[in-house]
N, C-alpha and C. Protein backbone atom coordinates (compact mmCIF):
# COMPACT_ATOMS: atom_id res chain seq x y z
N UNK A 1 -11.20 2.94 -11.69
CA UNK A 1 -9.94 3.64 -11.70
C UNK A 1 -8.86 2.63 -12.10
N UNK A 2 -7.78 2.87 -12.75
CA UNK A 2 -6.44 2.48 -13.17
C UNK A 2 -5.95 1.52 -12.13
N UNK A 3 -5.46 0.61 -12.65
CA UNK A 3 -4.19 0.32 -11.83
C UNK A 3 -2.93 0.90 -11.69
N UNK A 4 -2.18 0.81 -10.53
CA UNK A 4 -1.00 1.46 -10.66
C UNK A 4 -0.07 0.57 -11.71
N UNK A 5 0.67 1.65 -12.29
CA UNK A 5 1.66 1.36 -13.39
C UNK A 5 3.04 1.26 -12.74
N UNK A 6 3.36 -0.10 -12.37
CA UNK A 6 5.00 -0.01 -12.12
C UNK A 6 6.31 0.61 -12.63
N UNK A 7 6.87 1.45 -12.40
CA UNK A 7 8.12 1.94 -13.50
C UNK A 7 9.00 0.42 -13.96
N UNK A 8 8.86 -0.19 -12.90
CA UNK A 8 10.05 -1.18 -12.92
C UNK A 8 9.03 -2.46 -13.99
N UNK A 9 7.54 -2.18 -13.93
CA UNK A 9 7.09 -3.18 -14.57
C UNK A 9 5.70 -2.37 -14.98
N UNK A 10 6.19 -3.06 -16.47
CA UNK A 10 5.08 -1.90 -17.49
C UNK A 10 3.81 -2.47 -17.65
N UNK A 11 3.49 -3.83 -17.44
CA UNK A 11 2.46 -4.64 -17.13
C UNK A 11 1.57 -3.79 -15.88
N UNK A 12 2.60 -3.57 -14.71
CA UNK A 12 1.57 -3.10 -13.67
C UNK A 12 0.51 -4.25 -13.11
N UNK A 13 0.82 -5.31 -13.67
CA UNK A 13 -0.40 -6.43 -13.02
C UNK A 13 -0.34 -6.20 -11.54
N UNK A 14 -1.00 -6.89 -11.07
CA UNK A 14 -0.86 -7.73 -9.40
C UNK A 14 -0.36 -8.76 -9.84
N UNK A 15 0.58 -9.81 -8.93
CA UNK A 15 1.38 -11.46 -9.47
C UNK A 15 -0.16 -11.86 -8.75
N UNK A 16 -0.23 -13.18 -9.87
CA UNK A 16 -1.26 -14.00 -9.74
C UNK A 16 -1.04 -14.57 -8.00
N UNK A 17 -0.21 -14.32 -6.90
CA UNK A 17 -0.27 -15.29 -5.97
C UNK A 17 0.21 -14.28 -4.67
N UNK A 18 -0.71 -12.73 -5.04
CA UNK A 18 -1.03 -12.20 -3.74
C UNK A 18 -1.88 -12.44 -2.97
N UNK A 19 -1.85 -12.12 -1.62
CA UNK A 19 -2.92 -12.46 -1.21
C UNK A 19 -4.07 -11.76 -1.11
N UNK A 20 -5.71 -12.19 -1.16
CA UNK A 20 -7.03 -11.61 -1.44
C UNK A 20 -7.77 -12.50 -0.66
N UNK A 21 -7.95 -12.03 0.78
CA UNK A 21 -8.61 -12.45 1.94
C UNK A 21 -9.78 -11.68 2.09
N UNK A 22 -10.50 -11.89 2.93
CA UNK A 22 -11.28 -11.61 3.46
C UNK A 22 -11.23 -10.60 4.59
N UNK A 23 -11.55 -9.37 4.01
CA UNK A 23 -11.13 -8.45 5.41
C UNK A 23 -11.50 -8.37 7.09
N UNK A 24 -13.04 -9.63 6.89
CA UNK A 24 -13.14 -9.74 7.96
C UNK A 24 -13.53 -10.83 8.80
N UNK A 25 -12.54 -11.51 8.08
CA UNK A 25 -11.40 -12.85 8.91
C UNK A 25 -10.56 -12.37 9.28
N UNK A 26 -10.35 -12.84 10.51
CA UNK A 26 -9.15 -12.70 10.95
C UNK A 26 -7.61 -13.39 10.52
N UNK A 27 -8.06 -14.37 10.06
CA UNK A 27 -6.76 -15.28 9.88
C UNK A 27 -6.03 -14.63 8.31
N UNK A 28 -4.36 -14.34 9.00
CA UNK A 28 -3.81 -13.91 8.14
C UNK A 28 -3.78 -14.38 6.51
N UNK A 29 -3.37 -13.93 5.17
CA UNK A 29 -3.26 -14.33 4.19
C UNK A 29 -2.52 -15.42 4.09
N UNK A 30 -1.26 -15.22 5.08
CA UNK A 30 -0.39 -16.16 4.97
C UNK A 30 1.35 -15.65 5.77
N UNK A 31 1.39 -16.76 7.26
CA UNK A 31 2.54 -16.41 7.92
C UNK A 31 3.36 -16.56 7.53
N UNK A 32 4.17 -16.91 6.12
CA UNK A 32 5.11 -16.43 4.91
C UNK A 32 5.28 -15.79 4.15
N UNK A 33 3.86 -14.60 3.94
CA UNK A 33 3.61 -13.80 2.64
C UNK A 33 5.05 -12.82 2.67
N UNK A 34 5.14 -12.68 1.00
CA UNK A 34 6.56 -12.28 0.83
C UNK A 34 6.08 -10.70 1.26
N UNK A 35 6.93 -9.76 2.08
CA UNK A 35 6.65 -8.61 1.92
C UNK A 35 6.42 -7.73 0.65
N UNK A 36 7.46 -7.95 -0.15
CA UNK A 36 7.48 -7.20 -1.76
C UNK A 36 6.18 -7.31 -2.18
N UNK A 37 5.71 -8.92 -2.15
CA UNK A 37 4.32 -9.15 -2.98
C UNK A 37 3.01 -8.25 -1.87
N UNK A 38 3.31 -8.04 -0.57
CA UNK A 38 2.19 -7.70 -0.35
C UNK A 38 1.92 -5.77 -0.24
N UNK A 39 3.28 -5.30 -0.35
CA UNK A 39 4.00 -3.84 -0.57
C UNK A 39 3.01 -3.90 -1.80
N UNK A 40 3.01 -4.22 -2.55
CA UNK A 40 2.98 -3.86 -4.26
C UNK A 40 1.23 -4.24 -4.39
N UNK A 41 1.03 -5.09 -3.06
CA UNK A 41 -0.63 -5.31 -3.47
C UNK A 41 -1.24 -4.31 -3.10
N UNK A 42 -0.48 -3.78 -1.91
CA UNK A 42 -1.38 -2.54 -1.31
C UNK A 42 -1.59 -1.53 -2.10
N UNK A 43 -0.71 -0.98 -2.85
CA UNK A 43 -0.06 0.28 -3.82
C UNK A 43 -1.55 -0.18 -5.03
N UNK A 44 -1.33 -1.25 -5.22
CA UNK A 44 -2.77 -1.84 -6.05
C UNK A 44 -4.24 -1.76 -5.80
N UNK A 45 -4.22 -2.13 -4.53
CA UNK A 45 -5.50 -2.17 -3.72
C UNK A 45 -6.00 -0.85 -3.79
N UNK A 46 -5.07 0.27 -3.31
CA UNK A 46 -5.68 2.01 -3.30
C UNK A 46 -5.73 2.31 -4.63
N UNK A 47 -4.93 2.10 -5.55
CA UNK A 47 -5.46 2.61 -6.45
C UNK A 47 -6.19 2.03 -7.35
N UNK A 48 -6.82 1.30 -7.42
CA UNK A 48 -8.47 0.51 -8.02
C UNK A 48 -9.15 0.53 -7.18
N UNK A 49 -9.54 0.75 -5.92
CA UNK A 49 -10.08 1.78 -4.95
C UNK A 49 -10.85 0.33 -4.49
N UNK A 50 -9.84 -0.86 -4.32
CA UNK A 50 -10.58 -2.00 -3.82
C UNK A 50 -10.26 -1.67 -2.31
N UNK A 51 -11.05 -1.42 -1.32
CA UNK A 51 -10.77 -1.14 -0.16
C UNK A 51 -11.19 -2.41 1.02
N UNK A 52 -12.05 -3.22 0.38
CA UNK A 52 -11.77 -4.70 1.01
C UNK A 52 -10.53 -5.59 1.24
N UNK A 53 -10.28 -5.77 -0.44
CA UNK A 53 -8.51 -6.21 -0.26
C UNK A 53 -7.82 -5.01 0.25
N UNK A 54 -7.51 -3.99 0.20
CA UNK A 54 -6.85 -3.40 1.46
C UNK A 54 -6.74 -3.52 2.40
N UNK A 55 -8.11 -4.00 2.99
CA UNK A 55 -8.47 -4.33 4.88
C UNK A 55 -8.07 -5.51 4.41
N UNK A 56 -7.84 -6.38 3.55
CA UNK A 56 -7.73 -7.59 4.00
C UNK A 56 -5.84 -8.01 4.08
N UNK A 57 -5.44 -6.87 3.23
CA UNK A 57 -3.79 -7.01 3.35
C UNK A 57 -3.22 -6.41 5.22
N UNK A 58 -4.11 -5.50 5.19
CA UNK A 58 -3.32 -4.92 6.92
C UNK A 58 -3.60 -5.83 7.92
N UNK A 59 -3.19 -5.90 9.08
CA UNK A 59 -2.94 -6.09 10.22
C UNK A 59 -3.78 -5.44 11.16
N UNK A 60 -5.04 -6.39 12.10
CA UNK A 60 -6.13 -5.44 12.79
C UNK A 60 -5.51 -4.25 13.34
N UNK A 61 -4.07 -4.03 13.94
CA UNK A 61 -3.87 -3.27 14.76
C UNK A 61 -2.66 -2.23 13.72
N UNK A 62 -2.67 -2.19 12.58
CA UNK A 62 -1.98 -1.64 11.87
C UNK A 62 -2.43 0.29 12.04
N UNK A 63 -0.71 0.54 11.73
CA UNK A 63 -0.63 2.02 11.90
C UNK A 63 0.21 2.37 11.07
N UNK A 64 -0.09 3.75 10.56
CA UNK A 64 0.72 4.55 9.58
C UNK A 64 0.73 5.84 10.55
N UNK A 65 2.33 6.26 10.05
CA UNK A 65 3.03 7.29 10.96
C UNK A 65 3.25 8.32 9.34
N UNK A 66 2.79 9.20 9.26
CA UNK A 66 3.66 10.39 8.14
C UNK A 66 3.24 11.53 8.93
N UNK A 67 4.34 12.28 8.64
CA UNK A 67 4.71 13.95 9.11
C UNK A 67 3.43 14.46 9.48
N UNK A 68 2.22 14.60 8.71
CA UNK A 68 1.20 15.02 8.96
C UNK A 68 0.20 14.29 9.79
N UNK A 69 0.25 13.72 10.31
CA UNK A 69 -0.81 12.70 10.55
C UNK A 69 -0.25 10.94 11.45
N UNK A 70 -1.03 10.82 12.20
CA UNK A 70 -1.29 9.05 12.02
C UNK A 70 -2.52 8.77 12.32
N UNK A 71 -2.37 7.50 11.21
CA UNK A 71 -3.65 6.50 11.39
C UNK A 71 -3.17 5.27 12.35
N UNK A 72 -4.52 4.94 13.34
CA UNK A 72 -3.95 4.20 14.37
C UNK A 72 -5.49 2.90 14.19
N UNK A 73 -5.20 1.47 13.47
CA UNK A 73 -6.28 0.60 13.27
C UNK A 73 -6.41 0.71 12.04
N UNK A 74 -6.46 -0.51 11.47
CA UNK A 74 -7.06 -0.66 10.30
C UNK A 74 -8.11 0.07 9.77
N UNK A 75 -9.05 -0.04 10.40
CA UNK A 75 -10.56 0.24 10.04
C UNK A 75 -10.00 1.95 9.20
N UNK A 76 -9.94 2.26 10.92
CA UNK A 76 -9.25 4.00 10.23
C UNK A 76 -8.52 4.47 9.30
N UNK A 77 -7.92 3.59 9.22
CA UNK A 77 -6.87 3.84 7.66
C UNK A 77 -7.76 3.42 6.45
N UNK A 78 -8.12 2.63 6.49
CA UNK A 78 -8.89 2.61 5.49
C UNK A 78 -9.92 3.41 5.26
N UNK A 79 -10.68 3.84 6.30
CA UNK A 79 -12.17 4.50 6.01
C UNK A 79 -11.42 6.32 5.64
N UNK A 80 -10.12 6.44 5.74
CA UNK A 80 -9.33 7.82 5.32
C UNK A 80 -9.21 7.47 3.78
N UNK A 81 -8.74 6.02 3.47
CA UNK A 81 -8.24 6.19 1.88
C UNK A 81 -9.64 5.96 1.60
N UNK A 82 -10.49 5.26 1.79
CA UNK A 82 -11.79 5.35 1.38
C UNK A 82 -12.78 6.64 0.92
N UNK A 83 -12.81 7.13 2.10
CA UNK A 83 -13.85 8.15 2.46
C UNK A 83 -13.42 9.55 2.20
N UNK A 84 -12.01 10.06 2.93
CA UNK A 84 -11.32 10.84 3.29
C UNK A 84 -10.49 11.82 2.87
N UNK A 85 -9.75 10.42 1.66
CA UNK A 85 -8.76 11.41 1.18
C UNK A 85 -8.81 12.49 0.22
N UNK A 86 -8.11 13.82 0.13
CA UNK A 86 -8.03 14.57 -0.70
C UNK A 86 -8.22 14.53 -2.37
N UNK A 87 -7.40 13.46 -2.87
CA UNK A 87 -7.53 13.17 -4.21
C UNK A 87 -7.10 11.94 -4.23
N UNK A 88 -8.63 11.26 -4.76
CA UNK A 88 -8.90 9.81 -4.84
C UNK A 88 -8.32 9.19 -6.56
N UNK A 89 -7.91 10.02 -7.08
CA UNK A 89 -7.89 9.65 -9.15
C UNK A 89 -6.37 9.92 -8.76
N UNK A 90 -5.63 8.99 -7.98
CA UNK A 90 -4.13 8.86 -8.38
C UNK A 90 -3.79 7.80 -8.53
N UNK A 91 -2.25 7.54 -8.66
CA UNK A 91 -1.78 6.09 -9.01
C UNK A 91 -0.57 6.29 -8.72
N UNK A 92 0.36 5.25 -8.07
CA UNK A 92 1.19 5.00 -7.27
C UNK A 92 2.22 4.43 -8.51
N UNK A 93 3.42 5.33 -8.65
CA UNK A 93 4.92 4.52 -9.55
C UNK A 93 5.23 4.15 -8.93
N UNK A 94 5.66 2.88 -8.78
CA UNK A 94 6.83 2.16 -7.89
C UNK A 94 7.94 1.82 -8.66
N UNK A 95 9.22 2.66 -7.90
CA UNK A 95 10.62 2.85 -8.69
C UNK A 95 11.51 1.99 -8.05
N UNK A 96 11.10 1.49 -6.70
CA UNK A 96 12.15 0.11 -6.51
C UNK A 96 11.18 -0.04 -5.18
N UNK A 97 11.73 -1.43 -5.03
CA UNK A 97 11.16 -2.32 -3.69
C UNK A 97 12.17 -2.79 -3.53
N UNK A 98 12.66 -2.66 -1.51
CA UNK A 98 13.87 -3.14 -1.03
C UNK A 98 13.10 -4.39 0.10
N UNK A 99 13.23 -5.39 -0.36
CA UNK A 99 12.77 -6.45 0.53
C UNK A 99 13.82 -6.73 1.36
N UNK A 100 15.02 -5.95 1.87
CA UNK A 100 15.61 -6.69 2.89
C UNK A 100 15.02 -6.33 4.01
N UNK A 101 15.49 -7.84 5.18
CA UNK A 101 15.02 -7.28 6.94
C UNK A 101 13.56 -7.54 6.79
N UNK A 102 12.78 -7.38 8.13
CA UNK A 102 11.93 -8.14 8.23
C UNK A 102 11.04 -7.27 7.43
N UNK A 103 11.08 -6.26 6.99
CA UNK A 103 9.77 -5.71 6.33
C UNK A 103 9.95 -5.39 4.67
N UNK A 104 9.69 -4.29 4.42
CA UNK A 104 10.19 -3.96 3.10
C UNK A 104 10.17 -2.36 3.08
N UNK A 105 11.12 -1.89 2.43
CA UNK A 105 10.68 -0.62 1.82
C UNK A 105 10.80 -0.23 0.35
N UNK A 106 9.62 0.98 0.18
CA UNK A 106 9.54 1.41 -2.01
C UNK A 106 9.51 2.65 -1.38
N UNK A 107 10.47 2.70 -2.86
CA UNK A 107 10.43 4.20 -3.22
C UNK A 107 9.20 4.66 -4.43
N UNK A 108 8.70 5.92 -4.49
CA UNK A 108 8.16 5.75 -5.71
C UNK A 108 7.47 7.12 -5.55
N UNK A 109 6.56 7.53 -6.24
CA UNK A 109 5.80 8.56 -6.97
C UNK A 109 4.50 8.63 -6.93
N UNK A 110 3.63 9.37 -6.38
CA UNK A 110 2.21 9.61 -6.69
C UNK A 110 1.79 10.49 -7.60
N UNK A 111 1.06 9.87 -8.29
CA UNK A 111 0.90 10.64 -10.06
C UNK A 111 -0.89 11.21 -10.14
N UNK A 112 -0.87 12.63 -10.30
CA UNK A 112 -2.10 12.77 -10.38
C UNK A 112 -3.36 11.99 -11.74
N UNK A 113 -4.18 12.22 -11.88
CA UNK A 113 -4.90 11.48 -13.15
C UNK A 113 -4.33 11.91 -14.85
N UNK A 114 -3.61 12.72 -14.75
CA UNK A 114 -3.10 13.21 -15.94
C UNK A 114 -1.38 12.88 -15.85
N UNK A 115 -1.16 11.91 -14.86
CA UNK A 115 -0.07 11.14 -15.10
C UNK A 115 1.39 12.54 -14.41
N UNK A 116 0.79 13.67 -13.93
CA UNK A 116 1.72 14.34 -13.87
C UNK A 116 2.03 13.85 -11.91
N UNK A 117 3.63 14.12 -11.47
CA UNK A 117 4.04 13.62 -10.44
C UNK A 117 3.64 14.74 -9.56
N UNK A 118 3.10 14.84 -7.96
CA UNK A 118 2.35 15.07 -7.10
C UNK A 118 3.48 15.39 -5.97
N UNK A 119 3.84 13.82 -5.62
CA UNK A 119 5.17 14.13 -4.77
C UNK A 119 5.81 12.54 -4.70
N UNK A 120 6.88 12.24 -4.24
CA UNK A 120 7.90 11.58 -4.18
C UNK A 120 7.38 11.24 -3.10
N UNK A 121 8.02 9.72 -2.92
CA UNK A 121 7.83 9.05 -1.39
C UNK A 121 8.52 7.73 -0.84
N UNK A 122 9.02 7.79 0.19
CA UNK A 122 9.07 6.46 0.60
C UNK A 122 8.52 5.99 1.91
N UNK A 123 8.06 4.95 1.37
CA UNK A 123 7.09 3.95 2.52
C UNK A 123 7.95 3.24 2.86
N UNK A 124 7.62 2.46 4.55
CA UNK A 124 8.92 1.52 5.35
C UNK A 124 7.68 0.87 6.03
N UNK A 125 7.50 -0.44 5.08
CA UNK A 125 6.64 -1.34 5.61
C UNK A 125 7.08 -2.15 6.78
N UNK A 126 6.47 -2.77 7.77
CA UNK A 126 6.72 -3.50 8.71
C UNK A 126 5.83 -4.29 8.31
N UNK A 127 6.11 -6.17 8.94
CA UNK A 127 5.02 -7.41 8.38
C UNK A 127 4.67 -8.42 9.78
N UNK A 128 4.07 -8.24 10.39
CA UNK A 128 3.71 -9.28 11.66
C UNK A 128 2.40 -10.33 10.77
N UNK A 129 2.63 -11.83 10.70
CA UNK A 129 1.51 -12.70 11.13
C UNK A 129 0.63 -12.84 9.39
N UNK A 130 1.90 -12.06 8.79
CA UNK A 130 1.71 -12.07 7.19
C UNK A 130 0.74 -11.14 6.31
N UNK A 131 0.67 -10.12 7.06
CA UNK A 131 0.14 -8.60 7.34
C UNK A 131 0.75 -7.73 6.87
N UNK A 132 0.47 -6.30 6.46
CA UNK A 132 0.88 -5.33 7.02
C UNK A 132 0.64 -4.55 8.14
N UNK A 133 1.74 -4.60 9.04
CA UNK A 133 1.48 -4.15 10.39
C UNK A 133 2.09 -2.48 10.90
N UNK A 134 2.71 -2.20 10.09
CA UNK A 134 2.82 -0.50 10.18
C UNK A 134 3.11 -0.43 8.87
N UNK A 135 3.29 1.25 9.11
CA UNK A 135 3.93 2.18 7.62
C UNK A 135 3.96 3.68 8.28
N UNK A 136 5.80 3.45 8.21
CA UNK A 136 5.79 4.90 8.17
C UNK A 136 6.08 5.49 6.74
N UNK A 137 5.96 6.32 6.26
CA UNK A 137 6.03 7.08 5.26
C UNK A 137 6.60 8.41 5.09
N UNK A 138 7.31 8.72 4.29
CA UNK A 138 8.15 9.68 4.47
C UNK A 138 8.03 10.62 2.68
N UNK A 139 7.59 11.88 2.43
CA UNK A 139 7.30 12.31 1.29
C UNK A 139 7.83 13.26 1.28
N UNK A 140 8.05 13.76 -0.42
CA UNK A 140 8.38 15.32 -0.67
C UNK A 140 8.24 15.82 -1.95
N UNK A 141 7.48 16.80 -1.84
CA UNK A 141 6.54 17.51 -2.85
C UNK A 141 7.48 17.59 -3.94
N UNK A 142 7.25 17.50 -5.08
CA UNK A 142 8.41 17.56 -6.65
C UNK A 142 8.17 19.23 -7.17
C-alpha cells in the first residue's frame, strides 16, 4: 500500500531521522523525539500497513479517545488498525502540523483508494518518554 501523500509535502517521504525501534523493546526511540516527526511517522506507519513501526512509535500504555470508541494499550490499538479496521486501502493528507506545547496536533483528511476524501480530522497527540502516549481524535464526515 501507498504512502501517505502530504498536502504540505508532495514527496510524502518519512525524514530520514524518525524513529524505527523495535516494538518490543521497551526503551523509547528517543526522550527528545520531535513530536511533528513522530505525528507524521505514525500517519506513515498505518498507511504502508507497517504495524511494527507503529508499536514501536506508541507508548506501552498508550490510548486513543474518538467519539466512537477507545482504544486503551498499545497492543489494542494496533491489533484494531491491523486486524480490525473497516477500510484498510486509505491514506492520510496531512494539511498542517501544530507542534506547539508538549504534544502536537494535525489537521488533515482520510482519502479512500481512489484518492476521494472520506472525512476530515483532527488528531491531538500527547508525547511521554519520546512516545506517543495518547490521541484524542476528533472527525467529520465531508
Amino acid at each position: 500500500m501507498p504512502s501517505r501523500r502530504d498536502a504540505d509535502d508532495p514527496e510524502g517521504g518519512p525524514d530520514a531521522d524518525e524513529p524505527r525501534e523495535d516494538p518490543a523493546g521497551e526503551d523509547p526511540p528517543s526522550g527528545d523525539a520531535d513530536p511533528a516527526a513522530l505525528a507524521r511517522a505514525y500517519y506513515d506507519a498505518i498507511d504502508a500497513g507497517e504495524y511494527d513501526r507503529l508499536a514501536s512509535l506508541l507508548h506501552p500504555e498508550f490510548v486513543q479517545r474518538r467519539a466512537d470508541r477507545t482504544f486503551e494499550g498499545r497492543e489494542r490499538f494496533v491489533a484494531f488498525m491491523r486486524d480490525e479496521r473497516p477500510n484498510t486501502d486509505t491514506t492520510h493528507a496531512v494539511d498542517g502540523v501544530y507542534p506547539s506545547g508538549p504534544g502536537v496536533a494535525v489537521r488533515g483528511r482520510l482519502l479512500d483508494a481512489d484518492g476521494r476524501e472520506l472525512f476530515a480530522f483532527v488528531d491531538v497527540f500527547e508525547v511521554d518518554a519520546g512516545r506517543l502516549s495518547a490521541l484524542e481524535t476528533y472527525g467529520a464526515e465531508s
